[in-house]
Protein backbone atom coordinates (compact mmCIF):
# COMPACT_ATOMS: atom_id res chain seq x y z
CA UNK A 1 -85.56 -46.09 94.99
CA UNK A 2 -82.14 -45.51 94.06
CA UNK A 3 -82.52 -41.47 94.01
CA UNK A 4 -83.38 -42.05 97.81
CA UNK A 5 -79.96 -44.48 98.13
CA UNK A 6 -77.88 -41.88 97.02
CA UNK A 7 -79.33 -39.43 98.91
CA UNK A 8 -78.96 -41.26 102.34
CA UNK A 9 -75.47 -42.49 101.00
CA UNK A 10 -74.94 -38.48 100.68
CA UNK A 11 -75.50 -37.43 104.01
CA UNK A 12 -73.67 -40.30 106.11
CA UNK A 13 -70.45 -38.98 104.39
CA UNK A 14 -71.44 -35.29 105.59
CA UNK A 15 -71.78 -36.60 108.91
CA UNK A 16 -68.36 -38.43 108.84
CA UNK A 17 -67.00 -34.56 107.96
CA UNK A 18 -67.85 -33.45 111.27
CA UNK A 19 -65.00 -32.37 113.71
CA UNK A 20 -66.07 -34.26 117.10
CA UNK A 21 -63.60 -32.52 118.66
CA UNK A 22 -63.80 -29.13 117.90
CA UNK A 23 -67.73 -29.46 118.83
CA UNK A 24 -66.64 -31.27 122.06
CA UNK A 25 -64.34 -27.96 122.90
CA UNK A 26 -67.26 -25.79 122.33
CA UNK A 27 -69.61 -27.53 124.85
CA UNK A 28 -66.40 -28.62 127.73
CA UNK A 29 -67.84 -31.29 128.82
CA UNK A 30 -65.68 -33.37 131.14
CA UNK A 31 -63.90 -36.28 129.69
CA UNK A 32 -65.56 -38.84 130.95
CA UNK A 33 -68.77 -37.55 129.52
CA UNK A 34 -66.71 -36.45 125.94
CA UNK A 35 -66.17 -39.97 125.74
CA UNK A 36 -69.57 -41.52 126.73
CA UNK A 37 -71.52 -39.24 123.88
CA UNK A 38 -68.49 -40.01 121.65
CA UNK A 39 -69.67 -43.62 122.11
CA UNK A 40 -72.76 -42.84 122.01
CA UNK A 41 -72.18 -41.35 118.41
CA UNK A 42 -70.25 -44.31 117.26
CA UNK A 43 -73.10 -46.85 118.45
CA UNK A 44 -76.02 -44.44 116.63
CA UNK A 45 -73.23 -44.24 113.21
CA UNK A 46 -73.01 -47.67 113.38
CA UNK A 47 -76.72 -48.64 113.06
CA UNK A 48 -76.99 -46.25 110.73
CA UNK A 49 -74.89 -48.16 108.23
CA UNK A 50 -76.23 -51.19 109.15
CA UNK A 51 -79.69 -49.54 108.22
CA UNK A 52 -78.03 -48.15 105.23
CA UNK A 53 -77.04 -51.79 104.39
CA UNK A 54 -79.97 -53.03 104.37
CA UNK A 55 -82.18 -50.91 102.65
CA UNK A 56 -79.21 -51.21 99.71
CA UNK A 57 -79.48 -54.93 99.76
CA UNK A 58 -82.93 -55.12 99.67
CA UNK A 59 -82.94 -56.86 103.50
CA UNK A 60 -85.88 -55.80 105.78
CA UNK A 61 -84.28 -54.06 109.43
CA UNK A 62 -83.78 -56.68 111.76
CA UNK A 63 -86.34 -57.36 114.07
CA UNK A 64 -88.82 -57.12 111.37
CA UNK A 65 -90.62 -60.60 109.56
CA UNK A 66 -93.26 -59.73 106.79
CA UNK A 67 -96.10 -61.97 107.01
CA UNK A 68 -98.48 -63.25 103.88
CA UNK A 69 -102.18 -64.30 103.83
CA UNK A 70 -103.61 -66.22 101.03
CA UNK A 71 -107.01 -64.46 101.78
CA UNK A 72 -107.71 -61.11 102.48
CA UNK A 73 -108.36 -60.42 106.27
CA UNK A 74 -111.38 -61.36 107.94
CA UNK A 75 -114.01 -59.23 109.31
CA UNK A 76 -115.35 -59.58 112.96
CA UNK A 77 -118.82 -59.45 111.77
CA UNK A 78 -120.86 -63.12 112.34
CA UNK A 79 -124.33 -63.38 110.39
CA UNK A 80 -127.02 -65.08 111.71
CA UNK A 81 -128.95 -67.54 109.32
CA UNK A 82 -132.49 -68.38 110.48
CA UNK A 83 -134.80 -71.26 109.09
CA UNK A 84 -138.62 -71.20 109.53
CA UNK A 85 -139.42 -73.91 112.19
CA UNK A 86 -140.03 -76.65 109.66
CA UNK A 87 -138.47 -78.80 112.09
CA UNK A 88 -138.39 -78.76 116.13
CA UNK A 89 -135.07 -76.95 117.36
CA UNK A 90 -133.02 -79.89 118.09
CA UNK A 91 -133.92 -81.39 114.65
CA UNK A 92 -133.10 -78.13 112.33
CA UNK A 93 -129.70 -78.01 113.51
CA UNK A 94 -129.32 -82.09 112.67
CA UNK A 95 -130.53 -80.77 108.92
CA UNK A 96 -129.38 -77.12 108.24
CA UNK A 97 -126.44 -77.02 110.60
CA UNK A 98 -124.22 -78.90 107.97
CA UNK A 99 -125.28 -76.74 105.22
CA UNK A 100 -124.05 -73.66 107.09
CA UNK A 101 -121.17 -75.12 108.18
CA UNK A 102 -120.72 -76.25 104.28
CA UNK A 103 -121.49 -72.30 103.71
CA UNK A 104 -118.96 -71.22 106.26
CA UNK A 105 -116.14 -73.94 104.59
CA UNK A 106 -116.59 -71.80 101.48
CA UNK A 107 -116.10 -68.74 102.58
CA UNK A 108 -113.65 -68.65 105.50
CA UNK A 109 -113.33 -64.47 105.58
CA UNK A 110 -116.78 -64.40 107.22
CA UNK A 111 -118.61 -66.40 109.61
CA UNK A 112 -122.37 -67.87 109.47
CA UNK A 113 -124.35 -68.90 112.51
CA UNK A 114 -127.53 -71.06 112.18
CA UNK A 115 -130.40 -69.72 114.84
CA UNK A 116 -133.49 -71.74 115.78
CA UNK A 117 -136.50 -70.34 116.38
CA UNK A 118 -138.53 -72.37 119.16
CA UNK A 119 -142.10 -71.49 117.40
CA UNK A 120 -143.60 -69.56 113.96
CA UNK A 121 -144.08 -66.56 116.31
CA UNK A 122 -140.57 -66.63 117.65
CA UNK A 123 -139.00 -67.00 114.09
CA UNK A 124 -141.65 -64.32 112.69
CA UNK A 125 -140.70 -61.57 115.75
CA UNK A 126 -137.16 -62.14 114.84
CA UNK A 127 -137.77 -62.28 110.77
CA UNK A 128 -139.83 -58.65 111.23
CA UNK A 129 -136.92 -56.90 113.48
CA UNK A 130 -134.49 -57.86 111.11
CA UNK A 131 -132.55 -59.63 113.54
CA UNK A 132 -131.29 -62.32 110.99
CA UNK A 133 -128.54 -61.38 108.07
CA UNK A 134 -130.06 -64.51 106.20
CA UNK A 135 -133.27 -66.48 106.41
CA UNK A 136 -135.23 -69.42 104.61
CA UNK A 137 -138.73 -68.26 105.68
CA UNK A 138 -142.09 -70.06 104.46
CA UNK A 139 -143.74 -67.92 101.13
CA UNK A 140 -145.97 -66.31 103.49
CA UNK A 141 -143.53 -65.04 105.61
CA UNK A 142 -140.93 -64.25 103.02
CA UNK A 143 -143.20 -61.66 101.25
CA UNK A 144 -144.21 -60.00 104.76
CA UNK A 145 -140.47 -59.87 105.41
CA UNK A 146 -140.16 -57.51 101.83
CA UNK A 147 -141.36 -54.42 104.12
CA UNK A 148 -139.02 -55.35 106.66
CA UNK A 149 -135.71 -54.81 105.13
CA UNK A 150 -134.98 -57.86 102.66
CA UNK A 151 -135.14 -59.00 99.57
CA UNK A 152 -135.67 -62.65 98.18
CA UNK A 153 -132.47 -63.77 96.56
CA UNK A 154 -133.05 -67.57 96.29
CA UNK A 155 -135.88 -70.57 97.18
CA UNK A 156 -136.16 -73.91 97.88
CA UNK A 157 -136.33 -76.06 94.26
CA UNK A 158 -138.75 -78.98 93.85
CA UNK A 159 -141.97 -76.47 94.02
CA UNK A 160 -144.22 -79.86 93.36
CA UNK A 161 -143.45 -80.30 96.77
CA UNK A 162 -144.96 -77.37 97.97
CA UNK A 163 -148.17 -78.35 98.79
CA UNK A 164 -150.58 -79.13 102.23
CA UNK A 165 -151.42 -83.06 103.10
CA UNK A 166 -153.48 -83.97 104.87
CA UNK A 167 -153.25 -87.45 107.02
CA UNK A 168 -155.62 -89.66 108.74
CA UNK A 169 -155.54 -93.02 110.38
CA UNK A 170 -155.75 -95.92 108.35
CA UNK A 171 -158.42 -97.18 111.10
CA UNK A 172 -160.14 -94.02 111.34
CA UNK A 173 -163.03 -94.62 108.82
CA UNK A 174 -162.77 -91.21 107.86
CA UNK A 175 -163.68 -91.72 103.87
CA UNK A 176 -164.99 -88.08 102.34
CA UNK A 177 -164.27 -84.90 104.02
CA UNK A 178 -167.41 -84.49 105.45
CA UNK A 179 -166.76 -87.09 107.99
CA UNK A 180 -163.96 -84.72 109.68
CA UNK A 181 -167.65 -82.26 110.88
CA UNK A 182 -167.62 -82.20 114.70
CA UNK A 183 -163.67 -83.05 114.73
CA UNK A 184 -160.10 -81.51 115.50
CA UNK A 185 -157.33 -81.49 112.91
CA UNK A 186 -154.03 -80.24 113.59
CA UNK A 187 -151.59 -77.87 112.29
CA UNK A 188 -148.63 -76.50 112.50
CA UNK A 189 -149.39 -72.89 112.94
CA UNK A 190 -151.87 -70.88 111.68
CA UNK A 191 -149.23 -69.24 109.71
CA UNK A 192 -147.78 -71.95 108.31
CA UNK A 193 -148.63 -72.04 104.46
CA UNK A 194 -148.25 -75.23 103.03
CA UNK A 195 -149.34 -77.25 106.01
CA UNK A 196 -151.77 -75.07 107.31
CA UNK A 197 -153.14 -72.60 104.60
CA UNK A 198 -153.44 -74.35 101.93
CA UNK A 199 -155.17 -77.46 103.50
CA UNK A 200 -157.81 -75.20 105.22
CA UNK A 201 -158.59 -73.44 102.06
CA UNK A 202 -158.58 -77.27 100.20
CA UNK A 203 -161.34 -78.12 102.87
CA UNK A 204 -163.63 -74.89 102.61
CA UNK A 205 -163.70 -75.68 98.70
CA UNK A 206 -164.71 -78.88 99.34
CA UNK A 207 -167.45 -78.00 101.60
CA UNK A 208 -166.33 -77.95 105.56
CA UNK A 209 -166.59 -74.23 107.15
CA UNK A 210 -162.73 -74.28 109.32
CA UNK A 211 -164.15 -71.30 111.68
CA UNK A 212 -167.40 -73.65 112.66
CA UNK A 213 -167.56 -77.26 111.01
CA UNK A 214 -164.37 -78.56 112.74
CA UNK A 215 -162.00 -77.62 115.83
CA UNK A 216 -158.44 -76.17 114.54
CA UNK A 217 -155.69 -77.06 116.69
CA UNK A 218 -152.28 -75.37 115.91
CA UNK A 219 -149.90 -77.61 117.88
CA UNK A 220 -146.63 -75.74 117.09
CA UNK A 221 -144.25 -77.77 114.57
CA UNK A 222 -144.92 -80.39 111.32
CA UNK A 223 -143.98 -83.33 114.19
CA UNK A 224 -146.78 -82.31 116.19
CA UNK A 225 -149.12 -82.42 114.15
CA UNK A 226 -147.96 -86.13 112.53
CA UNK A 227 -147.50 -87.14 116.05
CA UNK A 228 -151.27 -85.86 117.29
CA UNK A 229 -153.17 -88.21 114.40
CA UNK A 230 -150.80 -91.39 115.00
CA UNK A 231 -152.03 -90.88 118.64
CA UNK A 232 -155.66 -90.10 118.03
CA UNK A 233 -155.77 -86.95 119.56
CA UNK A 234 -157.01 -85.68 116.67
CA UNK A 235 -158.92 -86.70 113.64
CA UNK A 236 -157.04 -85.78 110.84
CA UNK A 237 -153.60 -83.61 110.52
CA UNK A 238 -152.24 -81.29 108.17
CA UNK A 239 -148.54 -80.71 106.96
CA UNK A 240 -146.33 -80.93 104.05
CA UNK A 241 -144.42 -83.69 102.01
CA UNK A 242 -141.07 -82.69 103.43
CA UNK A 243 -141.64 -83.88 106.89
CA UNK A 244 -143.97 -86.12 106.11
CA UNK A 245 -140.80 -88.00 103.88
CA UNK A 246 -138.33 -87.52 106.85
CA UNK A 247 -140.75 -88.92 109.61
CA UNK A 248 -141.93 -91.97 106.69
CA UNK A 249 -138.23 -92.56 106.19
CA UNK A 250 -137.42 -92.25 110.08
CA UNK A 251 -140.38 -94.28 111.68
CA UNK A 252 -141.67 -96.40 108.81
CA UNK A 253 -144.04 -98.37 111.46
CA UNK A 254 -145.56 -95.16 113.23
CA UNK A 255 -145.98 -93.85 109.26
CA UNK A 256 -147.27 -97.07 108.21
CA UNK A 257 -149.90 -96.38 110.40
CA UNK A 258 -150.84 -93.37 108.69
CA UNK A 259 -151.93 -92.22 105.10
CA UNK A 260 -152.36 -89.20 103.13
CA UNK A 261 -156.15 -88.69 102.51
CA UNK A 262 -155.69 -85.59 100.43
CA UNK A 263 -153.59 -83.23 99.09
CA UNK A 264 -153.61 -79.21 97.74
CA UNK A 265 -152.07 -78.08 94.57
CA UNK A 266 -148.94 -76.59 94.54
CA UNK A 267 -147.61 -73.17 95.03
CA UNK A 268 -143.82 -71.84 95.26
CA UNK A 269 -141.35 -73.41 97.99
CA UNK A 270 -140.01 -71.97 100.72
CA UNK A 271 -137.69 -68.50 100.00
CA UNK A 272 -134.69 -67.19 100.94
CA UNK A 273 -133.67 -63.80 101.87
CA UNK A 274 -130.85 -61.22 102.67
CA UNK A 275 -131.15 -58.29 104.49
CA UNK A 276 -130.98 -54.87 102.37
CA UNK A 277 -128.07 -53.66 103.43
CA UNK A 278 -125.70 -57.30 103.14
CA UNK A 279 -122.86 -55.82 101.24
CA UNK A 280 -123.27 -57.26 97.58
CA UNK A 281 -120.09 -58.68 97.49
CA UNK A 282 -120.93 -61.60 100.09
CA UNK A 283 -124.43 -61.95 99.03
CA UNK A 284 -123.18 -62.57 95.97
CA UNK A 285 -120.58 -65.09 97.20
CA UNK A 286 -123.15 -66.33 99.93
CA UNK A 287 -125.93 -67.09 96.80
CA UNK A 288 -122.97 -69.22 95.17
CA UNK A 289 -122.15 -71.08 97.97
CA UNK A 290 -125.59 -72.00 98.67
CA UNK A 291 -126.38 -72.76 94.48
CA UNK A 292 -124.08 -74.80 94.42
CA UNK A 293 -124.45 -77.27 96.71
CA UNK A 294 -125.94 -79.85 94.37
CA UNK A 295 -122.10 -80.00 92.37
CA UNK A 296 -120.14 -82.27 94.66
CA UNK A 297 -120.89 -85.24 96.37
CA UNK A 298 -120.77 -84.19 99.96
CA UNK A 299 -123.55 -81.16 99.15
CA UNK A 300 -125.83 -83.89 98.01
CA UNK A 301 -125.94 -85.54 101.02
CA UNK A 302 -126.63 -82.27 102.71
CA UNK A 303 -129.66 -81.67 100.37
CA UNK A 304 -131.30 -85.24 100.86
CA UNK A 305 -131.24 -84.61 104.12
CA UNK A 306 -133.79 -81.62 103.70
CA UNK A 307 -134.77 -83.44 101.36
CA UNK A 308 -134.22 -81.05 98.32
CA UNK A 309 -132.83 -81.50 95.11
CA UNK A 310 -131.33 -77.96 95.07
CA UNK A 311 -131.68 -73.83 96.34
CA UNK A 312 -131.89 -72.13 93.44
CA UNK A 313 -132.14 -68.21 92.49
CA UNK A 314 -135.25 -66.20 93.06
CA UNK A 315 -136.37 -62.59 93.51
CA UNK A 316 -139.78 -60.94 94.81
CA UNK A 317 -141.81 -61.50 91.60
CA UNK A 318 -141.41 -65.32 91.85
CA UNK A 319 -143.71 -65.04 94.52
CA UNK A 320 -146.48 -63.07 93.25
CA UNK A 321 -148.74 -66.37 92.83
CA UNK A 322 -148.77 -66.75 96.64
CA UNK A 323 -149.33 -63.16 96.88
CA UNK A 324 -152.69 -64.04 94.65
CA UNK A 325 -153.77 -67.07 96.86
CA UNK A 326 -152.98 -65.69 99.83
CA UNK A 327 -155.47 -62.61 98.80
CA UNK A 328 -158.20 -65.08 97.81
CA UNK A 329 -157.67 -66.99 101.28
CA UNK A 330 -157.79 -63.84 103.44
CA UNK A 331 -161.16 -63.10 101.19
CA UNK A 332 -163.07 -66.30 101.71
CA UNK A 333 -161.48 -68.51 104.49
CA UNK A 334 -160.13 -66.31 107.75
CA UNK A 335 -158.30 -63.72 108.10
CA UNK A 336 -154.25 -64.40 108.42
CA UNK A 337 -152.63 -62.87 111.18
């Protein structure tokens, strides 16, 4: 720094040695011209020094004001998180839409945006063309989405949960499952694991044949299909505990009206995955974010909303059970699309 100094210091005192007027006798211009670039010299000299000045007192030129960020600068680049329709449209963004906003508090260089799906098929189409960054898809669809370009970083917690119901009417006389023969049931979709899956393999081990005893009726979300046995539509309806819970805690009378007549054993919750190419940096900040939810007070009202106790890590081997079942299923009950 100071070998520079000394060199600009150097050459302003060779260009103070220069004869003006010699070089103006040389040239002849008129005077009133000799005297304008004569000025015009003394202006350029003078902000020179004043240059010279600063760059000795350690003073940025004027005109210029450094700026400081505490973070480093932000990308243009907006992910798109996408949640299985466990919920209708209106009512994932009521749930999830805090915890991405929670996400999006915690790291402020990037930006998240929650996308609802109106249907299974709509969430699956977008799933398989990798259109979301991040995505909490049912197991089912989380291993499908492994040859599409992602990778299970994290699941749902609370895997006792993870299991199909199955409701009836409390006035329905419907005692043993042979009393559903020559009736609907609903579901969610017929890709749907928990509510849907699971429950029709739990009724072909206990005797009823899904593709001819009884009528299958895949009515499009878990609310549906509460919503078509309160309202006798159909005899009998199959989801999960999750929004069976949230509709329970939501419309105790209509649920009161309602009880669970049987229930499948568990498998793993729902996963979460990251495109391949997420840069690891963010998924790795992304994974915190979402881990740690569960350590302050305001995250835990975000997770009993789901309700969940927690997301916690994963990769593709935690789901090789429903890899197994989902084998046996496409062996002995129907084939899944």
């Amino acid at each position: 720094m100071y070998n520079f100094r000394s060199f600009v210091l150097c050459l302003f005192l060779c260009l103070l040695s220069i004869n003006l007027p010699v070089c103006a006798e040389v040239t002849a211009p008129p005077q009133q011209d000799r005297q304008a670039g004569q000025s015009g010299f003394g202006e350029t000299l003078n902000r020179f020094w004043q240059s010279l000045q600063d760059s000795l007192n350690d003073r940025p030129a004027e005109g210029y004001q450094p700026s400081f960020s505490e973070h480093s600068q932000s990308t243009d680049k907006e992910y798109i998180v996408g949640i299985h329709p466990l919920h209708n449209p209106k009512r994932l963004f009521e749930i999830y839409g805090p915890i991405v906003d929670a996400i999006n508090a915690k790291l402020p260089n990037d930006r998240f945006k929650l996308e609802a799906s109106r249907n299974y098929e709509e969430f699956e189409k977008k799933l398989y063309s990798g259109h979301f960054d991040f995505a909490m898809p049912n197991p089912l669809q989380t291993l499908r989405s492994l040859k599409h370009g992602y990778r299970v970083f994290g699941k749902m917690a609370d895997d006792n949960d993870f299991r199909g119901i199955i409701l009836v009417r409390k006035d329905s006389r419907i005692d043993n499952i042979a009393d559903l023969k020559g009736k609907a049931v609903s579901y969610p979709a017929k890709t749907a694991l928990a509510a849907t899956l699971m429950p029709q393999y739990y009724l072909h081990t206990h005797g009823i044949n899904i593709n001819t005893d009884i009528e299958n009726r895949y009515v499009g979300s878990q609310e549906s299909s509460i919503m078509n046995v309160l309202l006798g539509h159909v005899a009998a309806a199959a989801t999960w505990p999750v929004p069976w819970k949230t509709f329970s805690a939501e419309n105790p009378e209509q649920a009161a009206q309602l009880e669970v007549k049987w229930q499948t054993e568990a498998l793993q919750n729902n996963g979460w995955v990251m495109r391949n190419d997420i840069p690891p940096a963010l998924a790795e900040q992304f994974a915190s974010a979402l881990f740690s939810l569960q350590d302050s007070e305001e995250g835990q009202k975000l997770l009993a909303a789901v309700p969940v106790s927690r997301f916690e890590a994963a990769n593709d081997q935690t789901y090789a059970p429903v890899e197994a079942f989902l084998k046996v299923f496409n062996q002995t009950v129907r084939p899944i699309e």
